[in-house]
N, C-alpha and C. Protein backbone atom coordinates (compact mmCIF):
# COMPACT_ATOMS: atom_id res chain seq x y z
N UNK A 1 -14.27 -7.57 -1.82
CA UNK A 1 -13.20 -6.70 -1.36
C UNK A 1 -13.78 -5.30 -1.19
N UNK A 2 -13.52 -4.38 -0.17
CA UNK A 2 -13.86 -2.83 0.46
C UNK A 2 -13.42 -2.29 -0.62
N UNK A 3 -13.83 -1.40 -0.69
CA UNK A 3 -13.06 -0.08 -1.21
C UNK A 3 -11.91 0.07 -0.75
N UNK A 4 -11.90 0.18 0.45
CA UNK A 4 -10.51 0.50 1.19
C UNK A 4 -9.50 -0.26 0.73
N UNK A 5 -9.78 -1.40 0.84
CA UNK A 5 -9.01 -2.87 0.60
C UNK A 5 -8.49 -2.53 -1.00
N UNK A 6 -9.60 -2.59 -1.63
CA UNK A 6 -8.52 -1.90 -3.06
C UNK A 6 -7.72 -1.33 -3.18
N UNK A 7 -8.20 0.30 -2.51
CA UNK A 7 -7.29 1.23 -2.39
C UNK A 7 -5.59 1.32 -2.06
N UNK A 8 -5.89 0.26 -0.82
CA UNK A 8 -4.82 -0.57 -0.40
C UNK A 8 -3.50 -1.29 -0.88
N UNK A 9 -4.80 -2.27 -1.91
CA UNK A 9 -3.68 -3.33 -2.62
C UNK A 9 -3.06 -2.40 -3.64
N UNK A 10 -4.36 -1.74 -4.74
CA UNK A 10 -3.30 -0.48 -5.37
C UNK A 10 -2.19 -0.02 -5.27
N UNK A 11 -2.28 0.39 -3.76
CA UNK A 11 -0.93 1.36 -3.18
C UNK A 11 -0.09 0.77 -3.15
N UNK A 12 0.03 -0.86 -2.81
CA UNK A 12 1.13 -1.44 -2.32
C UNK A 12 1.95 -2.01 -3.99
N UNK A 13 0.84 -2.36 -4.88
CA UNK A 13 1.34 -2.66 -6.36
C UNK A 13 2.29 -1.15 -6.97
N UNK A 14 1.29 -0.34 -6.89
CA UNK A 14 1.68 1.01 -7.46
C UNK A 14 3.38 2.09 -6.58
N UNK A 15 3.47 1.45 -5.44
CA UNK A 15 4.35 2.05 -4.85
C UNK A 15 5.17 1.17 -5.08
N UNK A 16 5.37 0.29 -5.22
CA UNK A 16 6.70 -1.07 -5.03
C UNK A 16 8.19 -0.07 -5.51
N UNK A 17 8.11 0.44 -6.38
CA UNK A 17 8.62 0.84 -7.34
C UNK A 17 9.41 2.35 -7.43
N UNK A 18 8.80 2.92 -6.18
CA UNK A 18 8.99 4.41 -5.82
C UNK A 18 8.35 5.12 -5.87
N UNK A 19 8.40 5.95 -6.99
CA UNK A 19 7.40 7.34 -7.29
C UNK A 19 6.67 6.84 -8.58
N UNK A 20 5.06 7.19 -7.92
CA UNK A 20 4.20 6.76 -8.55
C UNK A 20 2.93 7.92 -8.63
N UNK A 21 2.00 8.15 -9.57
CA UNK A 21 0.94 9.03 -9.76
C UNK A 21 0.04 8.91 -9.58
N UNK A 22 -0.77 9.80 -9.10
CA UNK A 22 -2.32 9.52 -8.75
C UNK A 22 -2.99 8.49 -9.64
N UNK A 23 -2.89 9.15 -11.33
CA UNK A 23 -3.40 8.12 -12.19
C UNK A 23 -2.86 6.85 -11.96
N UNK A 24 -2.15 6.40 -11.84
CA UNK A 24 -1.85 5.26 -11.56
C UNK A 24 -2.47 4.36 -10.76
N UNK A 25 -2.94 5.32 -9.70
CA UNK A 25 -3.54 4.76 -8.34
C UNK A 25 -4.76 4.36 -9.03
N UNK A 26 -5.26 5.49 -9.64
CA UNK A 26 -7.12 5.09 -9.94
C UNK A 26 -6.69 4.06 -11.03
N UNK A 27 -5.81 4.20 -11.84
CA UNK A 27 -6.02 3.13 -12.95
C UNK A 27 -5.66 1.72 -12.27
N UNK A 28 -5.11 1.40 -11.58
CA UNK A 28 -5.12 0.27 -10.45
C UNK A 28 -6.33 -0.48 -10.15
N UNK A 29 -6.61 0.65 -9.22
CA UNK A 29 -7.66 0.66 -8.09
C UNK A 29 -9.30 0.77 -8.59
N UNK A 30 -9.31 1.13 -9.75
CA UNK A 30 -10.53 1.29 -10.65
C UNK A 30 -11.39 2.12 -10.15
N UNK A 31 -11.26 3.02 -8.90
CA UNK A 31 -11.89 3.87 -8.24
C UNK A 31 -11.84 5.29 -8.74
N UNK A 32 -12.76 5.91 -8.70
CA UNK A 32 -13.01 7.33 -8.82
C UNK A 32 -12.17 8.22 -8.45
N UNK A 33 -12.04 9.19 -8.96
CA UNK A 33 -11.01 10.95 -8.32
C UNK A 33 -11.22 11.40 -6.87
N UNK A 34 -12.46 11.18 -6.46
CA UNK A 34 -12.85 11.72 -5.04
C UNK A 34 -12.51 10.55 -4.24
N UNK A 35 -12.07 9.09 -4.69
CA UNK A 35 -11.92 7.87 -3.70
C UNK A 35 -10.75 8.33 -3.85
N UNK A 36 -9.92 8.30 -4.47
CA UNK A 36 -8.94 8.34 -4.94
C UNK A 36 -7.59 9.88 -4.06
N UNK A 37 -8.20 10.57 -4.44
CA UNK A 37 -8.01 12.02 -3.85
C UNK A 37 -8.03 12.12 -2.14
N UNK A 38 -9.14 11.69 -1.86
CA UNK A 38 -9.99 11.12 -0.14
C UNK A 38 -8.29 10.74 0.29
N UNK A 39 -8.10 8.98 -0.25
CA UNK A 39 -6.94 8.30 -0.03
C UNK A 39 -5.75 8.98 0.38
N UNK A 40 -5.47 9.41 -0.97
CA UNK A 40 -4.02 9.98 -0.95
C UNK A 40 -4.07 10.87 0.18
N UNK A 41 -4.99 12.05 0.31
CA UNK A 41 -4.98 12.88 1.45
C UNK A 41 -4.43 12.72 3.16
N UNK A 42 -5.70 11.35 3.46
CA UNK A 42 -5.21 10.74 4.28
C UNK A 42 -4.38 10.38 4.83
N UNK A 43 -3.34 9.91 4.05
CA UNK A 43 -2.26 9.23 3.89
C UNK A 43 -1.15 10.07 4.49
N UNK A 44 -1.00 11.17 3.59
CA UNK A 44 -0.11 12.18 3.23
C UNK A 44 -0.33 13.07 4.60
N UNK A 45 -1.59 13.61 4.93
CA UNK A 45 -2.03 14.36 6.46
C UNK A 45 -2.02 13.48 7.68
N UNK A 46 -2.57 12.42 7.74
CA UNK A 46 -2.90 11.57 9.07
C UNK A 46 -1.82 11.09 9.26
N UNK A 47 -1.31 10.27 8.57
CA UNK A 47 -0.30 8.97 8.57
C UNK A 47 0.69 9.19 8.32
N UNK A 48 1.11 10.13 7.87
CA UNK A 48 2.35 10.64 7.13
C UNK A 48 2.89 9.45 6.21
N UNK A 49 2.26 8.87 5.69
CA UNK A 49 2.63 7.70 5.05
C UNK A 49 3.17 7.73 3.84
N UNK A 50 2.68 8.66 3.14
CA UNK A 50 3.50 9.50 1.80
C UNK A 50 3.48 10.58 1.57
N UNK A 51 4.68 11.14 0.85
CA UNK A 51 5.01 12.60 0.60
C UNK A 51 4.88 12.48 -1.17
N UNK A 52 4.72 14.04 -1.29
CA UNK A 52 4.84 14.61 -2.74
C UNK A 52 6.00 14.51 -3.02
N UNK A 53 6.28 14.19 -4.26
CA UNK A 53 7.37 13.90 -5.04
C UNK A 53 7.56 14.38 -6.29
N UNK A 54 7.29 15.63 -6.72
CA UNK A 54 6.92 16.35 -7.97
C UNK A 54 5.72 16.33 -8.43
N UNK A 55 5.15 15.60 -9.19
CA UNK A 55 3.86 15.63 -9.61
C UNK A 55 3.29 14.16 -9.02
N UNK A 56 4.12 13.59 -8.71
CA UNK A 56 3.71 12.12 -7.66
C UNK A 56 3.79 11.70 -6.25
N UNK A 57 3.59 10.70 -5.68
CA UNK A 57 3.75 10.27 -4.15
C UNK A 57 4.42 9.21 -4.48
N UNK A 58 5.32 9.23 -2.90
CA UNK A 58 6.40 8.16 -2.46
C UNK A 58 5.98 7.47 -1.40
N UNK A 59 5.89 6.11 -1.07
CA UNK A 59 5.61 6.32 0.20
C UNK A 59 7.11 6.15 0.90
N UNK A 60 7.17 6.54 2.56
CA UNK A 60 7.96 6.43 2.90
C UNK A 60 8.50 5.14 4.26
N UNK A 61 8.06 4.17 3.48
CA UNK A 61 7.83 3.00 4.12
C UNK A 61 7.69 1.83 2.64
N UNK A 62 9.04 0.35 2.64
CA UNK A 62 8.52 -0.22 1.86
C UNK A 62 7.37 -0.81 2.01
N UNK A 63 6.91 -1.85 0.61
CA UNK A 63 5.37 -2.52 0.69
C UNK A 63 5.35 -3.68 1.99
N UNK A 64 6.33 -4.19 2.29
CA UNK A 64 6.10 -5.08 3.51
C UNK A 64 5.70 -4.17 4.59
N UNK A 65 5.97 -3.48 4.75
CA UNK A 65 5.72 -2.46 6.27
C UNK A 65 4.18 -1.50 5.89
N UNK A 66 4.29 -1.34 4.84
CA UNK A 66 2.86 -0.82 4.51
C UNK A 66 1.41 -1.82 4.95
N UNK A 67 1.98 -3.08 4.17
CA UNK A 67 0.99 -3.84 4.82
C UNK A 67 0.43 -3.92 6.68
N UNK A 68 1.73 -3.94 6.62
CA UNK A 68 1.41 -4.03 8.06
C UNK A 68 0.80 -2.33 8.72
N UNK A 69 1.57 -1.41 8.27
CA UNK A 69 0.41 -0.30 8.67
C UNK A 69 -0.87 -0.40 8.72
N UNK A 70 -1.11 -0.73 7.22
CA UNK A 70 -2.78 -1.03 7.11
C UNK A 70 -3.26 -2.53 7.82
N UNK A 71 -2.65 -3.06 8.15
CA UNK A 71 -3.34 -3.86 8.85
C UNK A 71 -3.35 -3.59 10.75
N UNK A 72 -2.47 -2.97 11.01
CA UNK A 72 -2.51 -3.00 12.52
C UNK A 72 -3.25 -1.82 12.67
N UNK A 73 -2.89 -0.52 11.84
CA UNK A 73 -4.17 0.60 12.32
C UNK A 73 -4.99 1.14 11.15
N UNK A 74 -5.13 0.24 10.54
CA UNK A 74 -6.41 0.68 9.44
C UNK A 74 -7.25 -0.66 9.65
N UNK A 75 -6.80 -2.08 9.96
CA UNK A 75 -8.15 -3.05 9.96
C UNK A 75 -8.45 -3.34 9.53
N UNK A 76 -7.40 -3.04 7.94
CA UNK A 76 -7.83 -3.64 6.75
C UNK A 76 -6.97 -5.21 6.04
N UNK A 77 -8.29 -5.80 5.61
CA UNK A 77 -7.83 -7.37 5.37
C UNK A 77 -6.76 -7.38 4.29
N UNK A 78 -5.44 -7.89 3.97
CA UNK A 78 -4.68 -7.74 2.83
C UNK A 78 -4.45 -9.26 2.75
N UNK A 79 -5.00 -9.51 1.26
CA UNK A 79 -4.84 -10.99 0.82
C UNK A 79 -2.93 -11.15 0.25
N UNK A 80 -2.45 -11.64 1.45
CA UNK A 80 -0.81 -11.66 1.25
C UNK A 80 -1.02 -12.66 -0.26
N UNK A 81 -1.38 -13.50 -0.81
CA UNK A 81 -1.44 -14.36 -1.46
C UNK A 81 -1.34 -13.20 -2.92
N UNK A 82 -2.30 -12.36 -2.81
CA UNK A 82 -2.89 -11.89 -4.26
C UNK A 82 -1.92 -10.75 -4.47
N UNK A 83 -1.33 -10.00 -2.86
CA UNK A 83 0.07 -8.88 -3.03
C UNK A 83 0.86 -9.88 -3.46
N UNK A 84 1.55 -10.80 -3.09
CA UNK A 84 2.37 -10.95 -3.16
C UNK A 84 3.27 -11.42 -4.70
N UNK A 85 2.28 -11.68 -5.36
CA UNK A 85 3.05 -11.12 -6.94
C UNK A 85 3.51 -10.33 -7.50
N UNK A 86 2.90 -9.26 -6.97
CA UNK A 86 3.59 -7.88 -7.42
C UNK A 86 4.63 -7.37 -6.94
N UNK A 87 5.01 -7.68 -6.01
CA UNK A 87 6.47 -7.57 -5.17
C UNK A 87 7.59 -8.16 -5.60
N UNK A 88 9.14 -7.54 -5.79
CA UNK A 88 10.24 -7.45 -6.01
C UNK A 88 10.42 -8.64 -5.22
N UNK A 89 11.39 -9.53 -5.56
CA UNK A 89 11.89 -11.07 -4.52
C UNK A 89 12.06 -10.32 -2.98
N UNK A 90 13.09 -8.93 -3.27
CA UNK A 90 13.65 -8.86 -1.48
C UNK A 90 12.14 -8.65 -0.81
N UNK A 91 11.37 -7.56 -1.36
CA UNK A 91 10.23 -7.26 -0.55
C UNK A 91 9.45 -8.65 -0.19
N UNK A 92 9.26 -9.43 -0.78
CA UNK A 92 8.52 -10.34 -0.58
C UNK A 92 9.30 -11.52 0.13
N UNK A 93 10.69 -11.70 0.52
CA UNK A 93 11.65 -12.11 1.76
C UNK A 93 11.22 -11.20 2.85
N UNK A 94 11.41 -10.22 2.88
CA UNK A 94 10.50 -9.39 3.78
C UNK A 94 9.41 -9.50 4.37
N UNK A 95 7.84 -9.43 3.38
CA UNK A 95 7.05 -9.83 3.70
C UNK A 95 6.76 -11.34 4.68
N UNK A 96 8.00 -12.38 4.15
CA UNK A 96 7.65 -13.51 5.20
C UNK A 96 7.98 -13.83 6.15
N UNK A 97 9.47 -12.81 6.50
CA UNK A 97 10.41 -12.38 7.56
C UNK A 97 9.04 -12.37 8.58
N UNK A 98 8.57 -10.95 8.12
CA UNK A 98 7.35 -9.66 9.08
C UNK A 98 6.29 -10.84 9.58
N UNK A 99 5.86 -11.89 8.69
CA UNK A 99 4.88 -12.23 8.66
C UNK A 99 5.25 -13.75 10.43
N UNK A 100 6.56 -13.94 9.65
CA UNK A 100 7.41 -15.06 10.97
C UNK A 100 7.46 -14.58 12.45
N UNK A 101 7.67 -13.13 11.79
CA UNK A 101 8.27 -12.58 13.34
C UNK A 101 7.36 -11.97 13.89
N UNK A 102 6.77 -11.01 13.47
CA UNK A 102 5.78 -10.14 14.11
C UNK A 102 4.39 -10.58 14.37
N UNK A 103 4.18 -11.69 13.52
CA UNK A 103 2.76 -12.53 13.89
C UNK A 103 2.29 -13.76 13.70
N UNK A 104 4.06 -14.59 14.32
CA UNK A 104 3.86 -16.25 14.65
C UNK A 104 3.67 -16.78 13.73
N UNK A 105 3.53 -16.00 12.09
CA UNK A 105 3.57 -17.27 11.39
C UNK A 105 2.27 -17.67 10.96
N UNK A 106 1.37 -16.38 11.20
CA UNK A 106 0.10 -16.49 10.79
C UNK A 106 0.05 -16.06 9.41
């Protein structure tokens, strides 16, 4: 698994939930402050993908739609199998909705 790909699954475990903390992310993701920091930045500037939330980030997109961000413009591989435990029942009705409709079922 990438770096990225960690970073990734992290986000999608660590956000399920709402507002969540950097530490959280690295304690996840097992990655460093500067991987870690890099990420969030990104996210928050490029993508607008999450906002500050007091001392934490939200994203503003649930984890089914996240995936699919990172997969249609990041390129990154997400093992639906290994997310998909960490997900709330609706999100993960979701996830197989997205997965039916938007890409046949692959």
């Amino acid at each position: 698994m990438s770096l990225r790909e960690r970073l990734v699954k992290a986000l999608i475990i660590v956000s399920k939930d709402g507002v969540f903390t950097r530490e959280s992310l690295k304690s996840v993701s097992g990655l460093g402050d500067s991987m870690i920091d890099e990420f969030i930045g990104s996210l928050i500037n490029d993508g607008g993908v999450l906002v500050r939330v007091g001392d934490g980030y939200k994203s503003v997109m649930p984890p089914h739609r996240l995936i699919r961000y990172f997969v249609d413009r990041g390129g990154v591989y997400v093992d639906l199998e290994s997310v998909s435990r960490y997900l709330p029942w609706d999100e993960f009705e979701a996830l197989i909705r997205l997965v039916f409709e938007e890409w046949g079922g692959i």
